[in-house]
C-alpha atoms as a PDB file:
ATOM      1  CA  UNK A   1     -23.943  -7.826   3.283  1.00  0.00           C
ATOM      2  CA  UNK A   2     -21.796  -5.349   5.207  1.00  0.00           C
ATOM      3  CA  UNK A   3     -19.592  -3.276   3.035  1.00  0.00           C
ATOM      4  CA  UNK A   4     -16.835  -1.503   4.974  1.00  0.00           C
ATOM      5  CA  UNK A   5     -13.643  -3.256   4.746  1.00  0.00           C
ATOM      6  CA  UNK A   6      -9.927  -2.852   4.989  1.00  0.00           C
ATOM      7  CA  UNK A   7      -6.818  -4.630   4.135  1.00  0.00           C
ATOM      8  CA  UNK A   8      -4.014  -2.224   4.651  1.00  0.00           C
ATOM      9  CA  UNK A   9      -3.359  -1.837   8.387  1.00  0.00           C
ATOM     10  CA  UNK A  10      -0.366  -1.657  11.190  1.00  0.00           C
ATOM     11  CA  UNK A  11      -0.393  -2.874  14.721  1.00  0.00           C
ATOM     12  CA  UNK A  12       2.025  -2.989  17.224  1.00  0.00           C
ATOM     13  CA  UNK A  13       4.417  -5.963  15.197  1.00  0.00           C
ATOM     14  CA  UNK A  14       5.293  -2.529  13.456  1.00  0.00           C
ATOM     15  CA  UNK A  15       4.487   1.268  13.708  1.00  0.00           C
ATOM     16  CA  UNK A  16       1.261   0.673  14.550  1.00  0.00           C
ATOM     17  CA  UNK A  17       0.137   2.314  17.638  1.00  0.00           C
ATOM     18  CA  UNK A  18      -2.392   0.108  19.200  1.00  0.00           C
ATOM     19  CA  UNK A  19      -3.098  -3.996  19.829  1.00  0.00           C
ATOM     20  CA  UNK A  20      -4.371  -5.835  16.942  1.00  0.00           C
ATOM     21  CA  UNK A  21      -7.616  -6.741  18.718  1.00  0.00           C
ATOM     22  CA  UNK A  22      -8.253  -3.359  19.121  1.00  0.00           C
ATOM     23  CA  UNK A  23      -8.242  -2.231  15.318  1.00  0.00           C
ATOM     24  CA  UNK A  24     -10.856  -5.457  15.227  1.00  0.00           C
ATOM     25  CA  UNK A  25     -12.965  -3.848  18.233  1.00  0.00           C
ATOM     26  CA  UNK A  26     -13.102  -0.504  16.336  1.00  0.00           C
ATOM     27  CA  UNK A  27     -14.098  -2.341  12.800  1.00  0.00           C
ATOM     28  CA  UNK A  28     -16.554  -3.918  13.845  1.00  0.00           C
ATOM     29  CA  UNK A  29     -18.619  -1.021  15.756  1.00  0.00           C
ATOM     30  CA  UNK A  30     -18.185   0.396  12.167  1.00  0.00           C
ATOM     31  CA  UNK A  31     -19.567  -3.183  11.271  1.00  0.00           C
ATOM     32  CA  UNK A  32     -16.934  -4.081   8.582  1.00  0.00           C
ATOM     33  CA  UNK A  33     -17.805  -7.384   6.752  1.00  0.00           C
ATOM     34  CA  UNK A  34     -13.550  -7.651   6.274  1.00  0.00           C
ATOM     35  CA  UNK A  35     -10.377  -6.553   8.221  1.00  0.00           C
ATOM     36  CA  UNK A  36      -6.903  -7.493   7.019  1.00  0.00           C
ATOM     37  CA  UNK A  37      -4.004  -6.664   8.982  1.00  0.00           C
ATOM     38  CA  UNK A  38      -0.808  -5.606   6.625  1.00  0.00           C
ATOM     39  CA  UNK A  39       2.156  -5.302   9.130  1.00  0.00           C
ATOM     40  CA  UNK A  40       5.334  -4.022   7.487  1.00  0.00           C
ATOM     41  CA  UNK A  41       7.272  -6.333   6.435  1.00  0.00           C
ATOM     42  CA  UNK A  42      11.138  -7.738   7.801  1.00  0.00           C
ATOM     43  CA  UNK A  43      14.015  -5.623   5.258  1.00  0.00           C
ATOM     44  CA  UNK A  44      17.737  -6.612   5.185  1.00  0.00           C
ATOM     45  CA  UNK A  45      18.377  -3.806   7.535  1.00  0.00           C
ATOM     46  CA  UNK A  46      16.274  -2.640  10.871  1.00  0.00           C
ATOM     47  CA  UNK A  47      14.242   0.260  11.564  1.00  0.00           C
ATOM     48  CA  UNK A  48      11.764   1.936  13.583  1.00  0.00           C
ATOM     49  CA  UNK A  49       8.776   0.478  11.679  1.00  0.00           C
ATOM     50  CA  UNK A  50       9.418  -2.582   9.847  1.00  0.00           C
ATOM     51  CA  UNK A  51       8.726  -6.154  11.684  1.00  0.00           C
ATOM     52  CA  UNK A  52      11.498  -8.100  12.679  1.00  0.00           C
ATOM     53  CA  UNK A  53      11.605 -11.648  10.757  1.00  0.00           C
ATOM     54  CA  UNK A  54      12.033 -13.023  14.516  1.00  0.00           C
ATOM     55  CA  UNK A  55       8.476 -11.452  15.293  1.00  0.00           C
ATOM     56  CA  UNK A  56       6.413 -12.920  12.348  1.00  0.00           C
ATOM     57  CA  UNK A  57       5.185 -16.769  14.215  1.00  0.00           C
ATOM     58  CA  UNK A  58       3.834 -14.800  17.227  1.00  0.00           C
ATOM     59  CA  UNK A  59       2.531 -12.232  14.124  1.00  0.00           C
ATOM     60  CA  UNK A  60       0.429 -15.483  12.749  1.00  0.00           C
ATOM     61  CA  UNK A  61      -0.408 -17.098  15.807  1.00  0.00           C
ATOM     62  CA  UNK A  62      -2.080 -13.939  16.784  1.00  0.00           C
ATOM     63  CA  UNK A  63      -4.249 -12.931  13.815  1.00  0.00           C
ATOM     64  CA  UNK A  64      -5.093 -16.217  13.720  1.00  0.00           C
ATOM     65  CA  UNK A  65      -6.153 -16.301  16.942  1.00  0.00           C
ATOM     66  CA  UNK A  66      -8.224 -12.951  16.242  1.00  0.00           C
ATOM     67  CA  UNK A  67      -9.636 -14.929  13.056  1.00  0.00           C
ATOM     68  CA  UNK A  68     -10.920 -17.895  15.354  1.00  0.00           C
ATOM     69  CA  UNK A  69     -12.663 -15.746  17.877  1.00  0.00           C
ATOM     70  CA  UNK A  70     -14.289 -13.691  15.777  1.00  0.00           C
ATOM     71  CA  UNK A  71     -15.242 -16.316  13.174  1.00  0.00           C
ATOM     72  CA  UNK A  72     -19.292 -15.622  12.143  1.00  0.00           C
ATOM     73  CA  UNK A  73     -18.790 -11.784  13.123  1.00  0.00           C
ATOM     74  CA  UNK A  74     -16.416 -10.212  10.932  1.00  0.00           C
ATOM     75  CA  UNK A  75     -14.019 -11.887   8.714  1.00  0.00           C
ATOM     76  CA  UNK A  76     -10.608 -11.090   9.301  1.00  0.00           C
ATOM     77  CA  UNK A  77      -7.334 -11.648   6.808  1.00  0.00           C
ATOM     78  CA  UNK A  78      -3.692 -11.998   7.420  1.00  0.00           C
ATOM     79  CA  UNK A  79      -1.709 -10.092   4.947  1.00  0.00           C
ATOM     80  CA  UNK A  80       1.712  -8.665   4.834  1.00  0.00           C
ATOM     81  CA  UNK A  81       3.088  -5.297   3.199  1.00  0.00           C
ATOM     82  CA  UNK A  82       6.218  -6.200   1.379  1.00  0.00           C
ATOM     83  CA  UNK A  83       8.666  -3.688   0.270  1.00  0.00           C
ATOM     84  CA  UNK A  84       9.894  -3.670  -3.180  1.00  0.00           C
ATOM     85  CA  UNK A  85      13.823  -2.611  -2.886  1.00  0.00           C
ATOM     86  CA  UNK A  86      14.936  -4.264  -6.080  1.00  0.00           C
ATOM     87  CA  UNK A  87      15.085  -7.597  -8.055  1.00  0.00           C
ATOM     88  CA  UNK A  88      17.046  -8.981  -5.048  1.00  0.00           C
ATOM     89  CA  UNK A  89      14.403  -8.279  -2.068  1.00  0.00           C
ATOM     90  CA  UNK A  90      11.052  -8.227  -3.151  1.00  0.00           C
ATOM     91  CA  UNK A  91       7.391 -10.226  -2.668  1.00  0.00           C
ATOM     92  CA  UNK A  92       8.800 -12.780  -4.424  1.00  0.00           C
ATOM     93  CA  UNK A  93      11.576 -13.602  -2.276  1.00  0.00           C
ATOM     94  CA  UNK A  94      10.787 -17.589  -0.893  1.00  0.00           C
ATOM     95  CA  UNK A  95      10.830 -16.443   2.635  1.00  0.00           C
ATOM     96  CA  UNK A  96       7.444 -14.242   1.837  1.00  0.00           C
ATOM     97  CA  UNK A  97       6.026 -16.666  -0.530  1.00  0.00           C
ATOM     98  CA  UNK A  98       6.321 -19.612   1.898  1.00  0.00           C
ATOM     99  CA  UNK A  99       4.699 -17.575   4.708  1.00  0.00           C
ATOM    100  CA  UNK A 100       0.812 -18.331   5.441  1.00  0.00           C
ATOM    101  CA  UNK A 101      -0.237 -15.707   4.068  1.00  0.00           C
ATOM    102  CA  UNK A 102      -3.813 -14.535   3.017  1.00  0.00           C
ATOM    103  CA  UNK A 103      -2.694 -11.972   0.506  1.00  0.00           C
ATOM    104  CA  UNK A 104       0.510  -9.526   0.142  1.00  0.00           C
ATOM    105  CA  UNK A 105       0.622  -5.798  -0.891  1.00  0.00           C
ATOM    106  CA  UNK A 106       3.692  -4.783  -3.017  1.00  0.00           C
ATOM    107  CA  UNK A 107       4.640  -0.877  -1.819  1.00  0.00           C
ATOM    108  CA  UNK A 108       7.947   1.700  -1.950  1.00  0.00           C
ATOM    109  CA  UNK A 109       8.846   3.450   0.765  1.00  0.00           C
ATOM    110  CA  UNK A 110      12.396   3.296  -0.086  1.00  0.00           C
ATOM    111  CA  UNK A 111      14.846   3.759  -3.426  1.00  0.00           C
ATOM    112  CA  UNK A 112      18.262   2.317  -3.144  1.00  0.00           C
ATOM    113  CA  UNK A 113      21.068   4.662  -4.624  1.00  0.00           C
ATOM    114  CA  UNK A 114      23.671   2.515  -4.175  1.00  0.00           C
ATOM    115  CA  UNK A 115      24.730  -1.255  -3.220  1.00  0.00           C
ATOM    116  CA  UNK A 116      24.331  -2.613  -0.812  1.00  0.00           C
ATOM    117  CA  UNK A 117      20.791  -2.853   0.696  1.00  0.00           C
ATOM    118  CA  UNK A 118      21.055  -0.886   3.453  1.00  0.00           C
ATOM    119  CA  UNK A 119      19.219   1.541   5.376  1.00  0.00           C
ATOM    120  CA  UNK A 120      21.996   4.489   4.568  1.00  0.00           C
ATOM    121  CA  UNK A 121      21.755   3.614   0.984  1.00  0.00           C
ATOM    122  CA  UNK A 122      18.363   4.572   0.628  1.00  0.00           C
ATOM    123  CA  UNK A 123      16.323   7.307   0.163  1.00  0.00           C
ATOM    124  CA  UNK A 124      12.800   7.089   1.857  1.00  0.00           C
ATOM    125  CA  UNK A 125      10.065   8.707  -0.432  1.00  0.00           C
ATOM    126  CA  UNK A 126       7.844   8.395   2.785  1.00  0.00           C
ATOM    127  CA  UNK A 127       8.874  10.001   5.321  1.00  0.00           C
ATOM    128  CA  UNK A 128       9.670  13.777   6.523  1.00  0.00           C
ATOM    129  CA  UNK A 129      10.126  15.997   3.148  1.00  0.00           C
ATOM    130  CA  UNK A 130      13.449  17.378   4.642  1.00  0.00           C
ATOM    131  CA  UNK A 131      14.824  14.206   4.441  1.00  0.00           C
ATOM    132  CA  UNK A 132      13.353  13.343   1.240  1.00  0.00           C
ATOM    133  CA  UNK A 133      14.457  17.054  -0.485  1.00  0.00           C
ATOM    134  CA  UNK A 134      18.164  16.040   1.149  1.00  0.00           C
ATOM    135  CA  UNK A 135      18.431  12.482  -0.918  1.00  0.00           C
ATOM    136  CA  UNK A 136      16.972  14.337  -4.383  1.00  0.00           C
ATOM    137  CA  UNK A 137      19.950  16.612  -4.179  1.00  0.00           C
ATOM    138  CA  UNK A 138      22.405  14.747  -2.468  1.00  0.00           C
ATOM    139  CA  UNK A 139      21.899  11.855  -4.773  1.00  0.00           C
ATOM    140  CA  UNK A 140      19.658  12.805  -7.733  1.00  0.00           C
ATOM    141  CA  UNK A 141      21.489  16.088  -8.332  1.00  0.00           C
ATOM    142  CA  UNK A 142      18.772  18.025  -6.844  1.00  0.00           C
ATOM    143  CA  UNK A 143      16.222  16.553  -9.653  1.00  0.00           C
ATOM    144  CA  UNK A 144      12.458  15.523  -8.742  1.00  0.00           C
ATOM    145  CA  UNK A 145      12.244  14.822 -12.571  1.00  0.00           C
ATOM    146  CA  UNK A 146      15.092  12.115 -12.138  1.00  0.00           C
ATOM    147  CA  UNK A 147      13.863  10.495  -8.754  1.00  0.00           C
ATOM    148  CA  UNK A 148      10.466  10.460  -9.922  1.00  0.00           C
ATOM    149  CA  UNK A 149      11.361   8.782 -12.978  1.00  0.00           C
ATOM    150  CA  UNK A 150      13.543   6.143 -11.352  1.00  0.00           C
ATOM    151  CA  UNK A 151      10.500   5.710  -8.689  1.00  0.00           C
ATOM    152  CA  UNK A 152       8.461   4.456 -11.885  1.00  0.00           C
ATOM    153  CA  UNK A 153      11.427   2.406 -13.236  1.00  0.00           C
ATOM    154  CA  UNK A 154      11.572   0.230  -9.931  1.00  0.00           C
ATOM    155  CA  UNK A 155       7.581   0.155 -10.240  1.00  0.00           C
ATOM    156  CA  UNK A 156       7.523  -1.575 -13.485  1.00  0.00           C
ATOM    157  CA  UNK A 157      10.108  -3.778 -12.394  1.00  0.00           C
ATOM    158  CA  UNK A 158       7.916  -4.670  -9.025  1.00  0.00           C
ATOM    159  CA  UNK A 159       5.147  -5.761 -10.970  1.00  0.00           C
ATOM    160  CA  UNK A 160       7.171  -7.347 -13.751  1.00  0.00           C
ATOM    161  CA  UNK A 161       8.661  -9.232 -10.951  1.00  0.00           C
ATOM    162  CA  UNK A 162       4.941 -10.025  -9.274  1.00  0.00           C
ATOM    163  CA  UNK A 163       4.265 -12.245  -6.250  1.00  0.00           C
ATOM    164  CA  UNK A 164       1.858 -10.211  -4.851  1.00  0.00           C
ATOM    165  CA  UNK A 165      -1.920  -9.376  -5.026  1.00  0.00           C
ATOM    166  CA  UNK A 166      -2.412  -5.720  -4.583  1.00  0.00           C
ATOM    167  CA  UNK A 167      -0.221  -2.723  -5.767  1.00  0.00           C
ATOM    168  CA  UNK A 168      -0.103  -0.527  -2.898  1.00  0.00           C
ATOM    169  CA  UNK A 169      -0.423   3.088  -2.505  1.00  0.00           C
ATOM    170  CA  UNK A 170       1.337   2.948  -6.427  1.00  0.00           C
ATOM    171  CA  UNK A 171       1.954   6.580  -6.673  1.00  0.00           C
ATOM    172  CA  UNK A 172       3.773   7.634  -3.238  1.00  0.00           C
ATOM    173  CA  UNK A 173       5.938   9.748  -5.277  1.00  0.00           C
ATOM    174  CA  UNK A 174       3.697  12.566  -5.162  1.00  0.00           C
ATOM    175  CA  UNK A 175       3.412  13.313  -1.400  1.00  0.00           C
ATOM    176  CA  UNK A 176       6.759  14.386  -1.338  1.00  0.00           C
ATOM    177  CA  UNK A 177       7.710  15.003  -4.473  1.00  0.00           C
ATOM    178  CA  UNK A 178       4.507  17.732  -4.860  1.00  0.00           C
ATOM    179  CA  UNK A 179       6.054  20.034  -2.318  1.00  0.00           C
ATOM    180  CA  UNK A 180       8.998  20.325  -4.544  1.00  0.00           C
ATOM    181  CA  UNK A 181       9.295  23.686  -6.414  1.00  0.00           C
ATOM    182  CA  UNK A 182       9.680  22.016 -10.224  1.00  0.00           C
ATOM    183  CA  UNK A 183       7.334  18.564  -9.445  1.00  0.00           C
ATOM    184  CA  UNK A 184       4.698  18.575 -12.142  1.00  0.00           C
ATOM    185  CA  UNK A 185       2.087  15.913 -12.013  1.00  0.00           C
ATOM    186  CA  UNK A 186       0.551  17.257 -15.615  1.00  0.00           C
ATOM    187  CA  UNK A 187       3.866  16.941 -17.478  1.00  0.00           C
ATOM    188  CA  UNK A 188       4.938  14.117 -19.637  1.00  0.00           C
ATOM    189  CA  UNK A 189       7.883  13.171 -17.664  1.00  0.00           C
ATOM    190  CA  UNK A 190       5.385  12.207 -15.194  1.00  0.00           C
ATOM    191  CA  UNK A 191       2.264  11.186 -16.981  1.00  0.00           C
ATOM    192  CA  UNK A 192       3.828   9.026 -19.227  1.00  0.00           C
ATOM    193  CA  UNK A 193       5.527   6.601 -17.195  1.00  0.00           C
ATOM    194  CA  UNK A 194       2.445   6.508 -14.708  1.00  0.00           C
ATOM    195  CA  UNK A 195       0.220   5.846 -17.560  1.00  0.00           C
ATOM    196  CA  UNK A 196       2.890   3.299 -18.912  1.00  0.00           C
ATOM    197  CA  UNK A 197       2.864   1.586 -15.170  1.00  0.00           C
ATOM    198  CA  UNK A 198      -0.957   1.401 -15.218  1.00  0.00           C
ATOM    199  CA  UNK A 199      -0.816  -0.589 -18.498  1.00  0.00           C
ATOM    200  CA  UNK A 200       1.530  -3.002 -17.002  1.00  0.00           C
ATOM    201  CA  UNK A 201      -0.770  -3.489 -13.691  1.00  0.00           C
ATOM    202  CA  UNK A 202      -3.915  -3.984 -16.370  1.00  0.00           C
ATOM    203  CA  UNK A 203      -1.738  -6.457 -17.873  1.00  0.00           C
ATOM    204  CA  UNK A 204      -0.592  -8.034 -15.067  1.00  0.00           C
ATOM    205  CA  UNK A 205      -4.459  -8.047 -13.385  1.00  0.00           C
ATOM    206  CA  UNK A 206      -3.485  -6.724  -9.775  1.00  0.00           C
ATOM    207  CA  UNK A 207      -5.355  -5.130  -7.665  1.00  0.00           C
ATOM    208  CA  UNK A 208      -4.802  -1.693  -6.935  1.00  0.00           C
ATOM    209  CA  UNK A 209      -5.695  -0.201  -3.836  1.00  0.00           C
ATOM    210  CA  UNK A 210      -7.309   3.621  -3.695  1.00  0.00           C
ATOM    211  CA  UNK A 211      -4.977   4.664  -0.548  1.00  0.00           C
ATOM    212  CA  UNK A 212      -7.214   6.678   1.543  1.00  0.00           C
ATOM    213  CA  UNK A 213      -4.847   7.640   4.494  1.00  0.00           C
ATOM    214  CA  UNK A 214      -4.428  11.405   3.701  1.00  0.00           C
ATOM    215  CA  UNK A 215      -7.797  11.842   2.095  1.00  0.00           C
ATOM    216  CA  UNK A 216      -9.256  13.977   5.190  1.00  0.00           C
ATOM    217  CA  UNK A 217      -6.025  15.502   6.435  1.00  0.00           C
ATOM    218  CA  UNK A 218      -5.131  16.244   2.859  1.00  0.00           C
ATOM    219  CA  UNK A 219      -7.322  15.469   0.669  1.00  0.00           C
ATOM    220  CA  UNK A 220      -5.358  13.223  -1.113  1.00  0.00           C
ATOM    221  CA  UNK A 221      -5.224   9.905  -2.095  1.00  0.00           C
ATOM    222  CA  UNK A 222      -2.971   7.252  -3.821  1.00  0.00           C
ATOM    223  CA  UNK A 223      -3.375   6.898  -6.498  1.00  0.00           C
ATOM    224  CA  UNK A 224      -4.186  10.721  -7.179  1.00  0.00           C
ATOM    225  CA  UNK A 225      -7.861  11.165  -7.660  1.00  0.00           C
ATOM    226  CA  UNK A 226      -7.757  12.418 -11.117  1.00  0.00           C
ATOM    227  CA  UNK A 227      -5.933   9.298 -12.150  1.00  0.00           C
ATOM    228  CA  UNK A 228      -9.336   7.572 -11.060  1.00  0.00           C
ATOM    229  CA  UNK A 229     -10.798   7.454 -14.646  1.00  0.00           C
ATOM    230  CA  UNK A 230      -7.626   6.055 -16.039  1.00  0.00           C
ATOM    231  CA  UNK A 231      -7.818   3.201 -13.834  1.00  0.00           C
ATOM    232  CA  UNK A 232     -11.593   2.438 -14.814  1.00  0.00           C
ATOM    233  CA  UNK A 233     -10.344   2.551 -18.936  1.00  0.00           C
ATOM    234  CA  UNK A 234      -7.999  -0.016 -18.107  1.00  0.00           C
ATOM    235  CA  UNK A 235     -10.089  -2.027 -16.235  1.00  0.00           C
ATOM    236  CA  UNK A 236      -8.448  -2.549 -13.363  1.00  0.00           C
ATOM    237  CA  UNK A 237      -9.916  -3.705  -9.820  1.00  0.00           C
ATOM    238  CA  UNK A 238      -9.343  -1.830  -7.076  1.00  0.00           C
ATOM    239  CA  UNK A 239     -10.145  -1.278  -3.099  1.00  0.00           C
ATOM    240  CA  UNK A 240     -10.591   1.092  -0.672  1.00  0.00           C
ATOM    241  CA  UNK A 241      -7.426   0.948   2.346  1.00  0.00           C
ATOM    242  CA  UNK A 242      -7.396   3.075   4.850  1.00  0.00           C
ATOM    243  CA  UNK A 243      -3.520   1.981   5.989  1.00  0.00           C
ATOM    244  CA  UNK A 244      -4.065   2.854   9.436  1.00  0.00           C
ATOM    245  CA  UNK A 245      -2.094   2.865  12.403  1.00  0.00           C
ATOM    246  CA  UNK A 246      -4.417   3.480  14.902  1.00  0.00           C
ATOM    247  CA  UNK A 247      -7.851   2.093  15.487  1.00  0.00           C
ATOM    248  CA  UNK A 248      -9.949   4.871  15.331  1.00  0.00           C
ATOM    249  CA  UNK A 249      -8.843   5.544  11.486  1.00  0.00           C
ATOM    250  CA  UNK A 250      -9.924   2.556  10.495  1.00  0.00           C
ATOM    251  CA  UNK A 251     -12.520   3.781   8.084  1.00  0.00           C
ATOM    252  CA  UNK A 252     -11.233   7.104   7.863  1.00  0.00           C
ATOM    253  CA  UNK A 253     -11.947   8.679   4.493  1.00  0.00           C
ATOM    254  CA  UNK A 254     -13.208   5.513   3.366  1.00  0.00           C
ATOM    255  CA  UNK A 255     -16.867   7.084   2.492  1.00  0.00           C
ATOM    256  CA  UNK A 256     -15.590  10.016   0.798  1.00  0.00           C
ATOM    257  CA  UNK A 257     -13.229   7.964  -1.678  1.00  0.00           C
ATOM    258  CA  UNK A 258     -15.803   5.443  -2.403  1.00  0.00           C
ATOM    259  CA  UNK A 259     -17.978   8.488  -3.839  1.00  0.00           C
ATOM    260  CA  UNK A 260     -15.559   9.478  -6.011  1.00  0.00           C
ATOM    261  CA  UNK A 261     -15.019   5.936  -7.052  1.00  0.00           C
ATOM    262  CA  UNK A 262     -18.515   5.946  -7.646  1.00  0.00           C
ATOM    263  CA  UNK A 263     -17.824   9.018  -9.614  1.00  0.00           C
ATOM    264  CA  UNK A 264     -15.316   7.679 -11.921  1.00  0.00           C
ATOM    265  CA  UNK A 265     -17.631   4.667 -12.872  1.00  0.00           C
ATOM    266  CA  UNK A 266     -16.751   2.537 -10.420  1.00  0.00           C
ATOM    267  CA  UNK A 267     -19.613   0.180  -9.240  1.00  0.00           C
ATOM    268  CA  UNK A 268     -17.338  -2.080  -7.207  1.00  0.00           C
ATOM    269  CA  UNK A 269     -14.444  -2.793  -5.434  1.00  0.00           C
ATOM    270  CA  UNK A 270     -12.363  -6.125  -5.339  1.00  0.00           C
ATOM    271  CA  UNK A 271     -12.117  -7.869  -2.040  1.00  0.00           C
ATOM    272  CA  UNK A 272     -11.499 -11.309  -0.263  1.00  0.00           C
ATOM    273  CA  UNK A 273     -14.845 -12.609   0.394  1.00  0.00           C
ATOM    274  CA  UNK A 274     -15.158 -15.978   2.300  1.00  0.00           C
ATOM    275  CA  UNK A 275     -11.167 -16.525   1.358  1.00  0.00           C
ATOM    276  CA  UNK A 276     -11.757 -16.059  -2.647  1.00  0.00           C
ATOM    277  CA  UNK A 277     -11.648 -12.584  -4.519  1.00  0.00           C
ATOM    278  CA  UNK A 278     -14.517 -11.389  -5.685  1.00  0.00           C
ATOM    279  CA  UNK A 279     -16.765  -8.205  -6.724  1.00  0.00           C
ATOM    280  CA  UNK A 280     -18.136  -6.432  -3.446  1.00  0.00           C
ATOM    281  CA  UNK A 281     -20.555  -3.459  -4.538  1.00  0.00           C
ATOM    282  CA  UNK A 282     -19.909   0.166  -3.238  1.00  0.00           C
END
């Protein structure tokens, strides 16, 4: 069986800078069994990289036409990444459940300060660290202990909430927060809600995907490699995601972050196979 796969990925129906069919082209020359495209999903405000709700039939006529033509020689998904603002606009909303979906990936990119939901209301934990640095003191009274604790609040509450199947990138916090003169990933503040989150997700049984975006830039991944172990005590099944935007990422630090996997006792990943979740060894 091939073993590369991916199922966090953006096209052009978002920020992603290429034609679907070409992320498929570039999977398969790196002869992925599995390719799931993960378009950003519509908010209740626009921006530069979410879809537009108005966008999403020609989003599933599309894949699905992908899916027909390469049916026998790859198998590819239709997925969606959802954003978790709050108990009001989540995965669970009926618009996303009644979409035909093949899975749905739960993420924060954003925490609302204030009502309402919209875009100047929020601080984005993803994007430029100026930005980021601005809304901690603006908002959080220049504390990375306070955002990063409110970050795991509206975590637990996403998965408490549910209607999705994998947790993605679950500690996004970090990126930014880590450039911040008094973050401390080894301090209780931190550790103890994180572990407290990874309890729930155990709990819960989602999948967490091993967000391997930065790994070769950066060398880091989401979650944070040393939380690796912690995962495999809980028991929790994971995957390998690349969350590309363009084609030739596709399986961009995939290799390296399976070995650490590997590493931490991992001896599989959890994937669609044939439509059903199942065990796919690394």
């Amino acid at each position: 069986m091939k073993r590369n796969s991916n199922f966090h990925s953006h096209c052009t129906f978002c920020d992603g800078r290429s034609y679907p069919e070409d992320f498929v082209s570039f999977a398969m020359a790196n002869k992925f069994r599995a390719y799931g495209f993960s378009s950003h999903s519509p908010l209740p405000f626009e921006t530069c990289w979410n879809m537009s709700k108005e966008n999403m039939p020609e989003y599933i006529t599309e894949i699905n036409r992908l899916k027909n033509k390469y049916a026998g020689e790859t198998e590819i998904y239709i997925g969606l990444e959802i954003d978790f603002l709050d108990k009001t606009y989540n995965a669970s909303f009926p618009y996303f459940q009644s979409l035909p979906l093949d899975y749905r990936i739960s993420s924060i990119h954003f925490l609302p300060w204030t009502s309402p939901l919209l875009e100047e209301n929020m601080i984005c934990i993803d994007g430029p660290y100026n930005d980021f640095e601005k809304g901690v003191n603006n908002h959080f009274d220049g504390s990375i202990r306070r955002i990063t604790e409110f970050f795991f609040e509206s975590s637990m509450q996403m998965v408490e909430i549910g209607g999705f199947d994998i947790v993605g990138h679950i500690d996004k916090i970090y990126m930014n927060g880590s450039r911040h003169p008094d973050f401390d990933i080894h301090a209780d503040w931190y550790q103890k809600p994180f572990l407290k989150l990874l309890d729930l997700v155990a709990e819960k049984g989602y999948i967490v995907e091993i967000n391997c975006k930065n790994k070769t830039r950066k060398g880091q991944t989401f979650p944070h490699i040393k939380s690796y172990k912690e995962l495999k005590k809980r028991n929790i099944p994971v995957m390998v995601n690349s969350d590309c935007h363009y084609p030739d990422l596709v399986n961009d630090g995939r290799e390296a972050t399976i070995a650490l996997l590997k590493e931490s006792g991992y001896a599989f990943t959890y994937e669609l196979v044939d439509g059903k979740w199942q065990d796919v060894d690394i």
